[in-house]
N, C-alpha and C. Protein backbone atom coordinates (compact mmCIF):
# COMPACT_ATOMS: atom_id res chain seq x y z
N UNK A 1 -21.06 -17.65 7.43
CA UNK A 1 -22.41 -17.93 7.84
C UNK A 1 -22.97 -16.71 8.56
N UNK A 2 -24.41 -16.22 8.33
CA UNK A 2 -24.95 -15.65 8.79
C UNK A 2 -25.58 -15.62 10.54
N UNK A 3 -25.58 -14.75 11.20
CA UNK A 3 -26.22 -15.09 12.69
C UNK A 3 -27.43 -14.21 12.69
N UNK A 4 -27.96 -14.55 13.87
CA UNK A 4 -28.91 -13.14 13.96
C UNK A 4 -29.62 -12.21 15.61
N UNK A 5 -29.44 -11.50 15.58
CA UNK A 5 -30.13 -10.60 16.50
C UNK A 5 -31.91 -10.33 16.84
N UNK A 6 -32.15 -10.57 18.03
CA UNK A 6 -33.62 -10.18 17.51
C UNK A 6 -33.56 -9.02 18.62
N UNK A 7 -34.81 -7.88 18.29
CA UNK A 7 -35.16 -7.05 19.32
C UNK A 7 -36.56 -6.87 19.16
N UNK A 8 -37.61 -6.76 20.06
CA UNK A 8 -38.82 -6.59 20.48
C UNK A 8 -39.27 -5.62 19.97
N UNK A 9 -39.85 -5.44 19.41
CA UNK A 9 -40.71 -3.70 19.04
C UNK A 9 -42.19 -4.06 19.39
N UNK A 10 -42.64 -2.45 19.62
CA UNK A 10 -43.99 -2.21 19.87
C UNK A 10 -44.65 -1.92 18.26
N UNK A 11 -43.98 -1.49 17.55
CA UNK A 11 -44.85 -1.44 15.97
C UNK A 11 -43.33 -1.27 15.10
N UNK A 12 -44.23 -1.27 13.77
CA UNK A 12 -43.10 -1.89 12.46
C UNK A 12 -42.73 -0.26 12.20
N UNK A 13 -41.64 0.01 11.57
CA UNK A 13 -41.43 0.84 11.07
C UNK A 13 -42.47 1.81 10.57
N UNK A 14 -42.49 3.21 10.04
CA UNK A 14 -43.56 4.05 9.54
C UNK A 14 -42.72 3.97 8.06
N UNK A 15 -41.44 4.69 8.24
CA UNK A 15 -40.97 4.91 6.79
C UNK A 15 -39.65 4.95 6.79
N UNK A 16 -39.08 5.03 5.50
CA UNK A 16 -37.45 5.59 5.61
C UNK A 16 -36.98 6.60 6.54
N UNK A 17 -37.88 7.71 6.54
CA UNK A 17 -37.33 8.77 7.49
C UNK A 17 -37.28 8.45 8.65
N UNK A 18 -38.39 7.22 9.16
CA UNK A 18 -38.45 6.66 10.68
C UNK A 18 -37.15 5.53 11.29
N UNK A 19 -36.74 5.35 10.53
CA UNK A 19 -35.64 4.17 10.31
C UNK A 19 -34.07 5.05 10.36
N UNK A 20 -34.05 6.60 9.58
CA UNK A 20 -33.32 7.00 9.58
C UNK A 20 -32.92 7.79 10.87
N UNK A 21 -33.77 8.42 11.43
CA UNK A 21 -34.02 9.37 13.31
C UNK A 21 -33.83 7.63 13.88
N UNK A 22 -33.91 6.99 13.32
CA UNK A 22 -33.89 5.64 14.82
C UNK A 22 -32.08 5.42 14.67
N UNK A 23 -31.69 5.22 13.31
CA UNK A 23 -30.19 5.09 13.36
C UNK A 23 -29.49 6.40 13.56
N UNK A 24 -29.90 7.50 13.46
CA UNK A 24 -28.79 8.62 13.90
C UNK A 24 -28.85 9.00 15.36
N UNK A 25 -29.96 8.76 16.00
CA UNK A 25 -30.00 8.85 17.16
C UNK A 25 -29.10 7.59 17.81
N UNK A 26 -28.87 6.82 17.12
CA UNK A 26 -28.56 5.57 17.91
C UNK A 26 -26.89 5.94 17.47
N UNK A 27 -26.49 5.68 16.66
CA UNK A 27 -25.11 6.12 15.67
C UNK A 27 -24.45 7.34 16.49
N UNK A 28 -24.69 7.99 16.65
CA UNK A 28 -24.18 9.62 17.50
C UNK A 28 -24.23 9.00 18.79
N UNK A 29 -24.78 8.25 19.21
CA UNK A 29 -23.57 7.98 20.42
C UNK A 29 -21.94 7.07 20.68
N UNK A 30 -21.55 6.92 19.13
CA UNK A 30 -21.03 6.68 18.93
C UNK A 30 -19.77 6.87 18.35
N UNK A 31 -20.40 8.25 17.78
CA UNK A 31 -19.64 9.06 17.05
C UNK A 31 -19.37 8.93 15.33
N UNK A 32 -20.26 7.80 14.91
CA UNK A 32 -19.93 7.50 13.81
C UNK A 32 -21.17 7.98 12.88
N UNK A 33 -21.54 7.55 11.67
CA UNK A 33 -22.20 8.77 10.85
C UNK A 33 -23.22 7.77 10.53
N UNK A 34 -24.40 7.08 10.42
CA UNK A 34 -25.36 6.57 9.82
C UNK A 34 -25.24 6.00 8.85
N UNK A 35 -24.68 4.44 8.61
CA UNK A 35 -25.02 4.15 7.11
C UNK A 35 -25.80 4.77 6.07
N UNK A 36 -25.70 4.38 4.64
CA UNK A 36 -26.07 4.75 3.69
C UNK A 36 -27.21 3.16 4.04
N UNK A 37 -28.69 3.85 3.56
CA UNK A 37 -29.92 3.19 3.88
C UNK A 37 -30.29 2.69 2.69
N UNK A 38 -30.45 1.67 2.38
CA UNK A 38 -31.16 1.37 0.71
C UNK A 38 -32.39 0.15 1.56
N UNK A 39 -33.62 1.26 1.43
CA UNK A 39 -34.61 0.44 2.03
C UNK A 39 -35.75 0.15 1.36
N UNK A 40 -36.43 -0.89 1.12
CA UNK A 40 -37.65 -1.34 0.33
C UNK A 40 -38.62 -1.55 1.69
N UNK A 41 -40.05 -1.13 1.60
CA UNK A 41 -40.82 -1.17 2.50
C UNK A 41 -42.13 -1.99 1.75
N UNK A 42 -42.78 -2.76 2.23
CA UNK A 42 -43.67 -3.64 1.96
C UNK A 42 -44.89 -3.56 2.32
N UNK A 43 -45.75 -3.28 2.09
CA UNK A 43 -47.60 -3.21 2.30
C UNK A 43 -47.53 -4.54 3.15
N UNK A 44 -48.62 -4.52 4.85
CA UNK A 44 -48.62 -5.55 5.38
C UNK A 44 -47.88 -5.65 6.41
N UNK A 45 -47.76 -6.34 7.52
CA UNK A 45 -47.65 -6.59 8.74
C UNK A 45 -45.71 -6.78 8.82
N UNK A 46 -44.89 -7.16 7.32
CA UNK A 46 -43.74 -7.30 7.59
C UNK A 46 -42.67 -6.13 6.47
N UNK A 47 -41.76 -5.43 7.28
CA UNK A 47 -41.09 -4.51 6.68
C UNK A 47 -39.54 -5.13 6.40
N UNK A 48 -39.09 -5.13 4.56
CA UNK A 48 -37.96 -5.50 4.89
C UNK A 48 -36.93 -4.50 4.20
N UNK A 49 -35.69 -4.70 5.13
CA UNK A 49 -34.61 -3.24 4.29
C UNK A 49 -33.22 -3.79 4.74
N UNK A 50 -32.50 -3.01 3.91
CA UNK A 50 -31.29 -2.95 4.22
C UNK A 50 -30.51 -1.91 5.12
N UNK A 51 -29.64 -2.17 6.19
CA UNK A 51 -28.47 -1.16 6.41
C UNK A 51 -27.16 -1.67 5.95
N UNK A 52 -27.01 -0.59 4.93
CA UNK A 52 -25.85 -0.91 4.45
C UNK A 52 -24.72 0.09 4.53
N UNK A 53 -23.20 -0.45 5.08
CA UNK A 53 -22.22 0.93 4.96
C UNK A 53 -21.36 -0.03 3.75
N UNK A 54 -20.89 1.53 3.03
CA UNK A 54 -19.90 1.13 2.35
C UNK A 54 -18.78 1.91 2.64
N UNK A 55 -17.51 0.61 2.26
CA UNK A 55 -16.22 1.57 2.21
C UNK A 55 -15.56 1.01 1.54
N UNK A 56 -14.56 2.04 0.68
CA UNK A 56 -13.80 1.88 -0.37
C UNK A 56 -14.58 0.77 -1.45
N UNK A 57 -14.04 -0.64 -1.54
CA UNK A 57 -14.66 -1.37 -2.86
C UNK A 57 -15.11 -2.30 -1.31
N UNK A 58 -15.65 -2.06 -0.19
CA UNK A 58 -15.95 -3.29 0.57
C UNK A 58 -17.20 -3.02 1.03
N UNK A 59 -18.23 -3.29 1.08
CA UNK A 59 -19.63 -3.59 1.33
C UNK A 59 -19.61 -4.07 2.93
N UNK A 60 -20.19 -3.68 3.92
CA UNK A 60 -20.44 -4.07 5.51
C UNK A 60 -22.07 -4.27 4.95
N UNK A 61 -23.05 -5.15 5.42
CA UNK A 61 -24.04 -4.80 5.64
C UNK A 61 -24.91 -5.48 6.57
N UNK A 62 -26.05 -4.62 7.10
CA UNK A 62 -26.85 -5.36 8.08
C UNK A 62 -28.08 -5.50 7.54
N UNK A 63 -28.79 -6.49 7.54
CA UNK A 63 -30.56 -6.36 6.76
C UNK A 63 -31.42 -6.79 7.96
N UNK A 64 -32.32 -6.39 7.79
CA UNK A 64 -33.12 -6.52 9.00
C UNK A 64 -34.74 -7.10 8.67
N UNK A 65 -35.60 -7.74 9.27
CA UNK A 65 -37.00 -8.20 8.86
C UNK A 65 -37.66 -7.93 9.93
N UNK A 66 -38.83 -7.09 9.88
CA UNK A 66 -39.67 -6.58 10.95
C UNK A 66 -41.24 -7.66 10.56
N UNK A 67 -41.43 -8.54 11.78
CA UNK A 67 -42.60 -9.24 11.49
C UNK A 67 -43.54 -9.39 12.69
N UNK A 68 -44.65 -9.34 13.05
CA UNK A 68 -45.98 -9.39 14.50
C UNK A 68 -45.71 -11.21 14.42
N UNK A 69 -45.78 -10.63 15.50
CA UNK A 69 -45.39 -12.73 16.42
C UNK A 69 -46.33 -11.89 17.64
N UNK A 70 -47.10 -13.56 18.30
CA UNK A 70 -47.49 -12.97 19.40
C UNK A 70 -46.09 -13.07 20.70
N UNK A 71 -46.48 -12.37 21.84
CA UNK A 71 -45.55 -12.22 23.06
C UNK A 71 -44.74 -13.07 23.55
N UNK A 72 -45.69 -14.58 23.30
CA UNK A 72 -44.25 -15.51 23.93
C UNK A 72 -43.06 -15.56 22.79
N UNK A 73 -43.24 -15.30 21.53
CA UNK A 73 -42.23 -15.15 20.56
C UNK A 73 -41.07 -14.32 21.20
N UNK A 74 -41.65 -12.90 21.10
CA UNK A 74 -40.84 -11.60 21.18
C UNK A 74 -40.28 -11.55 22.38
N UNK A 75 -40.59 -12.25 23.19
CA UNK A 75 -40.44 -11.97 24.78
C UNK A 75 -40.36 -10.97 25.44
N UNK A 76 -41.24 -10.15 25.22
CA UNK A 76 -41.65 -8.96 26.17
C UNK A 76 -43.12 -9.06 25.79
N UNK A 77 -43.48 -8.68 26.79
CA UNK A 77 -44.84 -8.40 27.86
C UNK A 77 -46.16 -7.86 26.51
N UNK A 78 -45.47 -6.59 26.33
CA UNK A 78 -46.03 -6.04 25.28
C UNK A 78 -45.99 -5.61 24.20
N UNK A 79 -44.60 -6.24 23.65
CA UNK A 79 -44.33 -5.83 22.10
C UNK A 79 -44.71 -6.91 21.07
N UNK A 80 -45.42 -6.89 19.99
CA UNK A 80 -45.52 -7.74 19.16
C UNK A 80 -45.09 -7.75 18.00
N UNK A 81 -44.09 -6.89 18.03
CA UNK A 81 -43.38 -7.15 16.75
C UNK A 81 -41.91 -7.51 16.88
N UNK A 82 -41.42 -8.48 16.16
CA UNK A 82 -39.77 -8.92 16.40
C UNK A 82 -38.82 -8.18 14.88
N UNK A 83 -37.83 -7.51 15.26
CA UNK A 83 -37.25 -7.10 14.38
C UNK A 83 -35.88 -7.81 14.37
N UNK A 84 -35.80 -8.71 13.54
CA UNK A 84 -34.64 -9.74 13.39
C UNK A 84 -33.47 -9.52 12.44
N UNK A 85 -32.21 -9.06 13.05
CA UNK A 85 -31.39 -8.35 12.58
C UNK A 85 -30.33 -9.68 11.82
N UNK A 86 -29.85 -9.72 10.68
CA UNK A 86 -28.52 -10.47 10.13
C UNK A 86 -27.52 -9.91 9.76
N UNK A 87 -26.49 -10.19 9.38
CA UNK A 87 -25.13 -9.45 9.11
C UNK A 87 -24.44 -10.86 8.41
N UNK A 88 -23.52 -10.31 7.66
CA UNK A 88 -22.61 -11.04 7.20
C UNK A 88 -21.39 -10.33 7.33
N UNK A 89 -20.21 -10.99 7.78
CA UNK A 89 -18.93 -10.05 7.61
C UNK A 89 -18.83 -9.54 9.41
N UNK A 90 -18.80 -8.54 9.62
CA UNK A 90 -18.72 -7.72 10.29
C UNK A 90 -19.49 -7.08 11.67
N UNK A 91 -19.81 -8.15 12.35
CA UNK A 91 -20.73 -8.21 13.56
C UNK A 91 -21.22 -6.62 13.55
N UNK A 92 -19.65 -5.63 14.02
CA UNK A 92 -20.17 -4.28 14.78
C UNK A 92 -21.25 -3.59 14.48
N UNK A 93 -21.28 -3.70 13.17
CA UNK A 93 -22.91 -3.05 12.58
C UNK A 93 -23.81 -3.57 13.23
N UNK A 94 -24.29 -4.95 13.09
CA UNK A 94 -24.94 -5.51 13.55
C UNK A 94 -25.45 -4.93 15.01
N UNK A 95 -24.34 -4.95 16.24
CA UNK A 95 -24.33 -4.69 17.87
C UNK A 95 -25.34 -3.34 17.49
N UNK A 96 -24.16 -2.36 16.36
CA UNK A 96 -24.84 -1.04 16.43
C UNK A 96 -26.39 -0.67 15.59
N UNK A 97 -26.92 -1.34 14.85
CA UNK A 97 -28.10 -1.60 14.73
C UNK A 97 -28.82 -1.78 15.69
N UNK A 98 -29.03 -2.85 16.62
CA UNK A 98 -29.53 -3.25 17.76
C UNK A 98 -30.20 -2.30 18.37
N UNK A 99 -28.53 -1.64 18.64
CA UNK A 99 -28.53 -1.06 20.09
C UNK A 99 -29.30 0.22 19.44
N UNK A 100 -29.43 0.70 18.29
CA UNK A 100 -30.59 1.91 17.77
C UNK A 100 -31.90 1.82 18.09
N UNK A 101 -32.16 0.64 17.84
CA UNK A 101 -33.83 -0.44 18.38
C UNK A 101 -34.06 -0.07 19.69
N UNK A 102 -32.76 -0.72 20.05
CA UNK A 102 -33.16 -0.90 21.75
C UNK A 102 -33.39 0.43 22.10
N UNK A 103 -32.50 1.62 22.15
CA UNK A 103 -32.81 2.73 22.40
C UNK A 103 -33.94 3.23 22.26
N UNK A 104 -34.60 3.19 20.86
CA UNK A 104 -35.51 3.78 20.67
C UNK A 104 -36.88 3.40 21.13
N UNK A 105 -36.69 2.15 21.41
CA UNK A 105 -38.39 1.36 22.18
C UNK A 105 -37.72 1.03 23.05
N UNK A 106 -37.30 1.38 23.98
CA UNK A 106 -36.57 0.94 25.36
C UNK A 106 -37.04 -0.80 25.69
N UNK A 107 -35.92 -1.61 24.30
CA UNK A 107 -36.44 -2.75 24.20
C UNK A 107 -34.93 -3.25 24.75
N UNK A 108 -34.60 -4.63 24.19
CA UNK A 108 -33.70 -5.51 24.37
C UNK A 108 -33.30 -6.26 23.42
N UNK A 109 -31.93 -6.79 23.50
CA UNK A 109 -31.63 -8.07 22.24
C UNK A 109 -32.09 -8.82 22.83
N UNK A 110 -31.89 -10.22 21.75
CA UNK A 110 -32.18 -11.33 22.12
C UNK A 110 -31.10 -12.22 21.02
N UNK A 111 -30.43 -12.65 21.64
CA UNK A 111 -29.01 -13.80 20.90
C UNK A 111 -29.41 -15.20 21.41
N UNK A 112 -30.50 -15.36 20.86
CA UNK A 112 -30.26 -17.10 20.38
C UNK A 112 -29.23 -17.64 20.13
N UNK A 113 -28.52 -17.24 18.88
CA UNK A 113 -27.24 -17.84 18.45
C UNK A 113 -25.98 -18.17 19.38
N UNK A 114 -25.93 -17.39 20.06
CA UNK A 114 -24.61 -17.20 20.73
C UNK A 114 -23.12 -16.02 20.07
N UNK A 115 -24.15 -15.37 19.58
CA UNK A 115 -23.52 -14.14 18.84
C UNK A 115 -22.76 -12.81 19.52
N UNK A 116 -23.42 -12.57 20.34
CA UNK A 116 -22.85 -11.77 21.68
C UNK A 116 -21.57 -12.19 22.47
N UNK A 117 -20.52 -11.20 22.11
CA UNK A 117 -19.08 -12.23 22.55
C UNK A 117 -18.73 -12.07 23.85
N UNK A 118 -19.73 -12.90 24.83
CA UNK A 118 -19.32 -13.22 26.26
C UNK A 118 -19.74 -14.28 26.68
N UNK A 119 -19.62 -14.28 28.08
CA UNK A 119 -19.62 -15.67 28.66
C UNK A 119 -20.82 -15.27 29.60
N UNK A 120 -21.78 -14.74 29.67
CA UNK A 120 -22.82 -14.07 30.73
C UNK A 120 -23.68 -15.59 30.61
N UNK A 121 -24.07 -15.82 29.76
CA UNK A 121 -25.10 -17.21 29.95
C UNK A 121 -26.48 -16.99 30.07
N UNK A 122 -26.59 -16.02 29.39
CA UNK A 122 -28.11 -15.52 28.62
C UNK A 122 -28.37 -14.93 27.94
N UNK A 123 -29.50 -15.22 27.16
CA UNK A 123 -29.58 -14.65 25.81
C UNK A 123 -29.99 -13.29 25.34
N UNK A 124 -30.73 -12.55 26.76
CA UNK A 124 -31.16 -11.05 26.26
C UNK A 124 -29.70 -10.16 27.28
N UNK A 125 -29.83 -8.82 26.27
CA UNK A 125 -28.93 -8.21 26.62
C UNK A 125 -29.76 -6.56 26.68
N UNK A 126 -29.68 -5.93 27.46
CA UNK A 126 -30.16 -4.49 27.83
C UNK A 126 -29.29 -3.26 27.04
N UNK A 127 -30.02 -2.22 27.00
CA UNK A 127 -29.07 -1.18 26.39
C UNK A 127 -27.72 -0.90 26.89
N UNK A 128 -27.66 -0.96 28.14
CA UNK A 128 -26.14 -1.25 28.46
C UNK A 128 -25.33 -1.96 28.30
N UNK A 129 -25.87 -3.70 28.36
CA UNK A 129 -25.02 -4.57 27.99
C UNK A 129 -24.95 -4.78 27.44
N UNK A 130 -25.48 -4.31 25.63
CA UNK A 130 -24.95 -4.23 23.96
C UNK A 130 -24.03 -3.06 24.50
N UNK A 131 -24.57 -1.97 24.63
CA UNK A 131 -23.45 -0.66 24.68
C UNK A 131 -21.82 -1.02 25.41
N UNK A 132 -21.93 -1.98 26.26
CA UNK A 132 -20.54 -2.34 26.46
C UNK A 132 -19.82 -3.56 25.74
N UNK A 133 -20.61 -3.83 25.03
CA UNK A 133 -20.06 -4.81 24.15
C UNK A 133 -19.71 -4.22 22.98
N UNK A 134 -20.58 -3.36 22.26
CA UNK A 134 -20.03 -2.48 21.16
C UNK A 134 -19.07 -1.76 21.50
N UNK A 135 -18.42 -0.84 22.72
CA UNK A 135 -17.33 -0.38 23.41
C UNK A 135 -16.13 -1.50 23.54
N UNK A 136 -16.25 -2.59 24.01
CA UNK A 136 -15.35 -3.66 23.83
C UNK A 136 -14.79 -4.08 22.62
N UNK A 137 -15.42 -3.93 21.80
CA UNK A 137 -15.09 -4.29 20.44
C UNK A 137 -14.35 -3.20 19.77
N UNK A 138 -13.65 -2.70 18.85
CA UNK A 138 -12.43 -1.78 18.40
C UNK A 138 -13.39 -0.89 17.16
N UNK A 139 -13.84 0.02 18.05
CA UNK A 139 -14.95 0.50 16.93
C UNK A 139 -14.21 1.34 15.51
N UNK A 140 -13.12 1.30 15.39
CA UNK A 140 -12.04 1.46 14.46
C UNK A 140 -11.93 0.44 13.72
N UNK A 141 -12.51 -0.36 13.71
CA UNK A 141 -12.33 -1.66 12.70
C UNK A 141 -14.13 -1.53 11.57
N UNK A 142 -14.90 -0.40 12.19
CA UNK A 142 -16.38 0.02 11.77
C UNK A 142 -16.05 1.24 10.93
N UNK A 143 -15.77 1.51 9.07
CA UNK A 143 -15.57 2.50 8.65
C UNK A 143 -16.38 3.86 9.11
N UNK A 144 -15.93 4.07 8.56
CA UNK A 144 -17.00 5.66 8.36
C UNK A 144 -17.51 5.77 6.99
N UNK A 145 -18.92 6.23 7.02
CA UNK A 145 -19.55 6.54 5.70
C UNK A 145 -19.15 7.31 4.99
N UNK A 146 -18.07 8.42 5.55
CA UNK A 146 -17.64 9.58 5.36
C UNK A 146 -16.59 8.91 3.70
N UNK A 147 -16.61 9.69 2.97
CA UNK A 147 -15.97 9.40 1.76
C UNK A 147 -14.78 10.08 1.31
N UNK A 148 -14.34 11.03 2.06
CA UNK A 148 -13.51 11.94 2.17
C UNK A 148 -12.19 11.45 2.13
């Protein structure tokens, strides 16, 4: 079964290349290399794409849907757009997706689900407290894009 992540944005994506500076900036603090991106972009208020890594014959992937909700949706003050992250398989992508968002609009998660593996007892999490959760987790179990 699928879960999902949300994070707040101030606007939707511009393009592939904007999506790509948001994951390498986010990815390099990590040390790991940027999924391979296979992204479709949509005319209109909602952007949808894939992050996808592959390794060997196994597929990781994260897809994401960027859509304008007003504020009490998104829950921040001033962002009106929610970028709602899913995964199947393999959470870590997922954390590390996020935490690219969050960085880059100095936003926040938001785990409705109960997807976030702790016991804190609320649902938004800050760039630090994904970043120590993605650190908690065995980021060796997250291939590398690297094909080598």
């Amino acid at each position: 079964m699928s879960q999902d992540l949300s994070v707040p944005l101030p606007r939707p994506l511009l393009d592939k290349n904007d999506l790509e500076k948001i994951l390498y900036d986010g990815f390099q603090d990590f040390g790991k290399e940027i999924p391979q991106i296979d992204l479709t972009l949509n005319k209109g208020a909602d952007i949808n794409g894939y992050v996808c890594l592959y390794y060997m014959n196994t597929q990781l992937f994260c897809n994401y849907l960027i859509s304008r909700f007003d504020v009490s949706v998104t829950e921040h003050e001033s962002y009106e757009y929610l970028c709602m992250l899913t995964c199947r398989g393999n959470w870590l992508l997922t954390y590390m997706t996020a935490y690219c968002f969050i960085k880059k609009f100095n936003s926040f998660a938001i785990d409705d689900n109960g997807a976030i593996p702790d016991d804190k007892g609320c649902h938004k999490y800050t760039l630090a407290e994904i970043k120590k959760v993605i650190f908690d987790c065995n980021l060796d179990t997250l291939p590398s894009t690297n094909n080598n």
